[in-house]
N, C-alpha and C. Protein backbone atom coordinates (compact mmCIF):
# COMPACT_ATOMS: atom_id res chain seq x y z
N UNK A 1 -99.66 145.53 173.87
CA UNK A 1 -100.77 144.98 173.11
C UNK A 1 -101.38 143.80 173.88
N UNK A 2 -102.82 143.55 174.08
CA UNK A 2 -103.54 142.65 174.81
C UNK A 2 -103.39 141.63 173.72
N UNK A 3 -103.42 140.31 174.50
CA UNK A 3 -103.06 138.88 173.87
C UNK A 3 -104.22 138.33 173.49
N UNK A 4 -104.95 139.00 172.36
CA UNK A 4 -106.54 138.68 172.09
C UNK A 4 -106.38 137.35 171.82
N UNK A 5 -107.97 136.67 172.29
CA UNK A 5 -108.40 135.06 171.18
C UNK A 5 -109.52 135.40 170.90
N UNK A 6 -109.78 134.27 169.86
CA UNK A 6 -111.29 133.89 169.42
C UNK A 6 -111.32 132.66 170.01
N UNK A 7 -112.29 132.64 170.23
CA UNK A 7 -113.52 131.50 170.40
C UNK A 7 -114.40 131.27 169.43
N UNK A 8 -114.55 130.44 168.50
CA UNK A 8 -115.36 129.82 167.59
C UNK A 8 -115.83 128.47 167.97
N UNK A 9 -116.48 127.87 167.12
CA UNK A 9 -116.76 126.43 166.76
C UNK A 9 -118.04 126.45 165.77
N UNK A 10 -118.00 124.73 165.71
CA UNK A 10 -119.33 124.88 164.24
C UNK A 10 -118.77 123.61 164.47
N UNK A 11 -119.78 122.51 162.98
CA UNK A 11 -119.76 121.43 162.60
C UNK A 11 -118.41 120.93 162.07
N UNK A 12 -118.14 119.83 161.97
CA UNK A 12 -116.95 119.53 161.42
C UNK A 12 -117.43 118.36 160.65
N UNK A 13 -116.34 118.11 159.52
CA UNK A 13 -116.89 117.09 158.42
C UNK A 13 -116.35 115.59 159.58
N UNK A 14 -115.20 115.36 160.11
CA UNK A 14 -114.70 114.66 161.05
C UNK A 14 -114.21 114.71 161.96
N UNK A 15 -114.74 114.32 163.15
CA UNK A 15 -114.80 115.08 164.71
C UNK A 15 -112.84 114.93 164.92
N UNK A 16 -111.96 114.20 164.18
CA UNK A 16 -110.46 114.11 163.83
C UNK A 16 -110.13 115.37 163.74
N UNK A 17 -110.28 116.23 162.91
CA UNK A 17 -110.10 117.39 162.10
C UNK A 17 -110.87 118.85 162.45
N UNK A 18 -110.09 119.65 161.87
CA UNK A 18 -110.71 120.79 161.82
C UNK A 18 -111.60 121.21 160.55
N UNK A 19 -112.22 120.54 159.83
CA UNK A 19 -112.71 121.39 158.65
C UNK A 19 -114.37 121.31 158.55
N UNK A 20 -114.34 122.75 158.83
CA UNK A 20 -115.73 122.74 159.22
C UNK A 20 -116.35 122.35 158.27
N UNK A 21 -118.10 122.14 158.00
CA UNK A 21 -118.77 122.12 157.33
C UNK A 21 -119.49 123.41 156.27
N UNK A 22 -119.96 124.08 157.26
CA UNK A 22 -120.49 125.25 157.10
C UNK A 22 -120.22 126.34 157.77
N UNK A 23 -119.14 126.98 156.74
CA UNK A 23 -118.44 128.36 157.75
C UNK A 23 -119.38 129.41 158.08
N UNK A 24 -120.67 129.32 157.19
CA UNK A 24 -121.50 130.59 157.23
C UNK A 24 -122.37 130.02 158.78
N UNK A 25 -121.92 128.98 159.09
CA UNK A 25 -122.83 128.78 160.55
C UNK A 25 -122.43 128.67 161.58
N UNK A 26 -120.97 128.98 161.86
CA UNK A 26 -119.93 129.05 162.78
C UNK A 26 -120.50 129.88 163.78
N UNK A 27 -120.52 129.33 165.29
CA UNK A 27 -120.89 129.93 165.60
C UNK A 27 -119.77 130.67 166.91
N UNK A 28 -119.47 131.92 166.57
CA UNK A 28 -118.71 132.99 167.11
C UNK A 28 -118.68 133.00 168.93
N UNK A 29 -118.13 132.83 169.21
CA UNK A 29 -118.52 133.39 170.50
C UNK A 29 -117.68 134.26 171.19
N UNK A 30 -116.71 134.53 170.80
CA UNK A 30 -116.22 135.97 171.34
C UNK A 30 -115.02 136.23 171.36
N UNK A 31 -114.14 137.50 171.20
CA UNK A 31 -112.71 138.07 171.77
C UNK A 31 -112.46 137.84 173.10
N UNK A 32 -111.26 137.31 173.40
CA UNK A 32 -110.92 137.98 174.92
C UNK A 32 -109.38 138.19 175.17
N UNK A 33 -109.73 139.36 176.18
CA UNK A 33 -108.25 139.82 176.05
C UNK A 33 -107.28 138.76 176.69
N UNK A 34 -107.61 137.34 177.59
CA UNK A 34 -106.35 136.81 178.00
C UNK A 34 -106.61 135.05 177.91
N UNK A 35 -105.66 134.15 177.87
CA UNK A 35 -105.98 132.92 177.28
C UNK A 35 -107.33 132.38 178.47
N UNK A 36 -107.24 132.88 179.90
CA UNK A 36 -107.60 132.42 180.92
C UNK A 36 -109.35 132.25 180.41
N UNK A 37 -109.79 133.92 180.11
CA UNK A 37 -111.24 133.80 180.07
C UNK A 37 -111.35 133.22 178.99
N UNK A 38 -110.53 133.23 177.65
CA UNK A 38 -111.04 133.11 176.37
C UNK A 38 -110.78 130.98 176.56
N UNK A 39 -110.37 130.60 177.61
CA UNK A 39 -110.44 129.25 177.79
C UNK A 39 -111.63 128.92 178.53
N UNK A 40 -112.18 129.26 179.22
CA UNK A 40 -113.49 129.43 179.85
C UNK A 40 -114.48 129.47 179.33
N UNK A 41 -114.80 130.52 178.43
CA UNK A 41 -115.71 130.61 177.07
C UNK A 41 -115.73 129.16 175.92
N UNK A 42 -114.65 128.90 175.96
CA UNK A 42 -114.18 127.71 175.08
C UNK A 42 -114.67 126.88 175.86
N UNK A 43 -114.50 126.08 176.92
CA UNK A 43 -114.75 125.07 177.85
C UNK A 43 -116.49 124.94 177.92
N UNK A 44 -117.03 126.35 178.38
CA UNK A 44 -118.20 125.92 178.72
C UNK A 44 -119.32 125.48 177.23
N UNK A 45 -118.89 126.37 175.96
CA UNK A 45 -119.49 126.18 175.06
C UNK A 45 -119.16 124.71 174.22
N UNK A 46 -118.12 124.29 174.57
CA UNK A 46 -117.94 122.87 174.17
C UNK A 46 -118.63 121.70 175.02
N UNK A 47 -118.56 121.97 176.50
CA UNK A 47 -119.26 121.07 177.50
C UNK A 47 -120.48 121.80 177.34
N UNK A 48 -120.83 122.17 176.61
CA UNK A 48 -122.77 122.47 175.98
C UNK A 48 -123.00 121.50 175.08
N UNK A 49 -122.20 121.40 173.87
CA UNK A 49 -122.39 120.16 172.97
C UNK A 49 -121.65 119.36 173.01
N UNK A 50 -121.43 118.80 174.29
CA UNK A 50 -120.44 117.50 174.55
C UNK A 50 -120.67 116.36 173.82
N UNK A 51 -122.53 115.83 173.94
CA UNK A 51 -123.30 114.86 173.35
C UNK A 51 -123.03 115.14 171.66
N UNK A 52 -122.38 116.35 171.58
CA UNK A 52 -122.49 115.96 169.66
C UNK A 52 -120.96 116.36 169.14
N UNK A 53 -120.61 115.10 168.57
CA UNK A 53 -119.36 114.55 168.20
C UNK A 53 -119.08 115.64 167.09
N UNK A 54 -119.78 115.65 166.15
CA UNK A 54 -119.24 116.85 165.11
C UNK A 54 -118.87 118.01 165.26
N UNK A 55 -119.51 118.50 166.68
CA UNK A 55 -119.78 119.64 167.32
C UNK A 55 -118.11 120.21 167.49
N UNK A 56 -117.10 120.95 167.56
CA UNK A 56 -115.78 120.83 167.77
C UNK A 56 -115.77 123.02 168.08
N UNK A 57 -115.10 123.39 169.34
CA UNK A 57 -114.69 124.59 169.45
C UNK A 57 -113.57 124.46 169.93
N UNK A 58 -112.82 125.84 169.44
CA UNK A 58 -111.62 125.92 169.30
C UNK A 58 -111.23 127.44 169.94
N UNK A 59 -109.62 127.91 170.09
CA UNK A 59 -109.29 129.34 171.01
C UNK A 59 -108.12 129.46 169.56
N UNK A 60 -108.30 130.72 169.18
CA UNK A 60 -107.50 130.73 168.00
C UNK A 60 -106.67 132.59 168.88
N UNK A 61 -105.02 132.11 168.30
CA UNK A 61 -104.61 133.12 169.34
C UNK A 61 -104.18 133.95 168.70
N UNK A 62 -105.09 135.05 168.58
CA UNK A 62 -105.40 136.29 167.66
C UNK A 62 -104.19 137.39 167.39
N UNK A 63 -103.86 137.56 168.36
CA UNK A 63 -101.99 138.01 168.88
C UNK A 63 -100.93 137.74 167.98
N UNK A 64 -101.04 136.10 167.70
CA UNK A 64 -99.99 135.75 167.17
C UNK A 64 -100.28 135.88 165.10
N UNK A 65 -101.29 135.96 164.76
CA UNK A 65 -102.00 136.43 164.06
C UNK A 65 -101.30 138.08 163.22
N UNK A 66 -101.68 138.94 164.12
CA UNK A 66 -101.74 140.08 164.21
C UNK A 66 -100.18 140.77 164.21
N UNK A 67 -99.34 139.69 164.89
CA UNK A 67 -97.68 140.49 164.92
C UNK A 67 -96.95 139.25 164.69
N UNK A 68 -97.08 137.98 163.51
CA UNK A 68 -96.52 137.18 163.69
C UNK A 68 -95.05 136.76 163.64
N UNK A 69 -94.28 138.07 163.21
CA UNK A 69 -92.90 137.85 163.36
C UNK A 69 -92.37 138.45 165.10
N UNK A 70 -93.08 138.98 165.80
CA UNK A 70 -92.96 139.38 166.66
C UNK A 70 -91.78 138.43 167.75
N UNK A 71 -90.58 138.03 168.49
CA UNK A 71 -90.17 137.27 169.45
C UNK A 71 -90.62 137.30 170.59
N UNK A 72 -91.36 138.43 171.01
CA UNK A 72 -91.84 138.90 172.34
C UNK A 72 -92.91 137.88 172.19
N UNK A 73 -93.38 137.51 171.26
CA UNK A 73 -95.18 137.04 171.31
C UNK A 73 -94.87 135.38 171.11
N UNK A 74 -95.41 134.44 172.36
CA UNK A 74 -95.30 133.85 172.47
C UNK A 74 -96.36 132.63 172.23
């Protein structure tokens, strides 16, 4: 099984925290099958809204998700 992530981000009520503002405006940016690209995707879309503090993206690791009793899955 490929070690999917997401890549998201959106507004946050406090640039501290994770809780977005408006989930319906999250904006998605993609699956990837390994932490490498799906950190890349993450990196560049965060150093896009560097200048805005609320602004917050994140790599959510879809894998662990998906088989979470798994020992193999790390």
């Amino acid at each position: 099984m490929a070690k999917l992530h997401l890549v998201f981000g959106g507004k946050v009520a406090d640039p501290r925290h994770l809780e977005f503002v408006d989930t319906s405006a999250l904006d998605i940016v993609g699956i990837y099958p390994n932490y490498e690209d799906a950190e890349e995707a993450w990196r560049s879309s965060a150093q896009r809204t560097v200048d805005d503090a609320e602004m917050r993206y994140v790599v959510v690791h879809l894998h662990k998700l998906l088989e979470p009793g798994d020992p193999t899955n790390p």
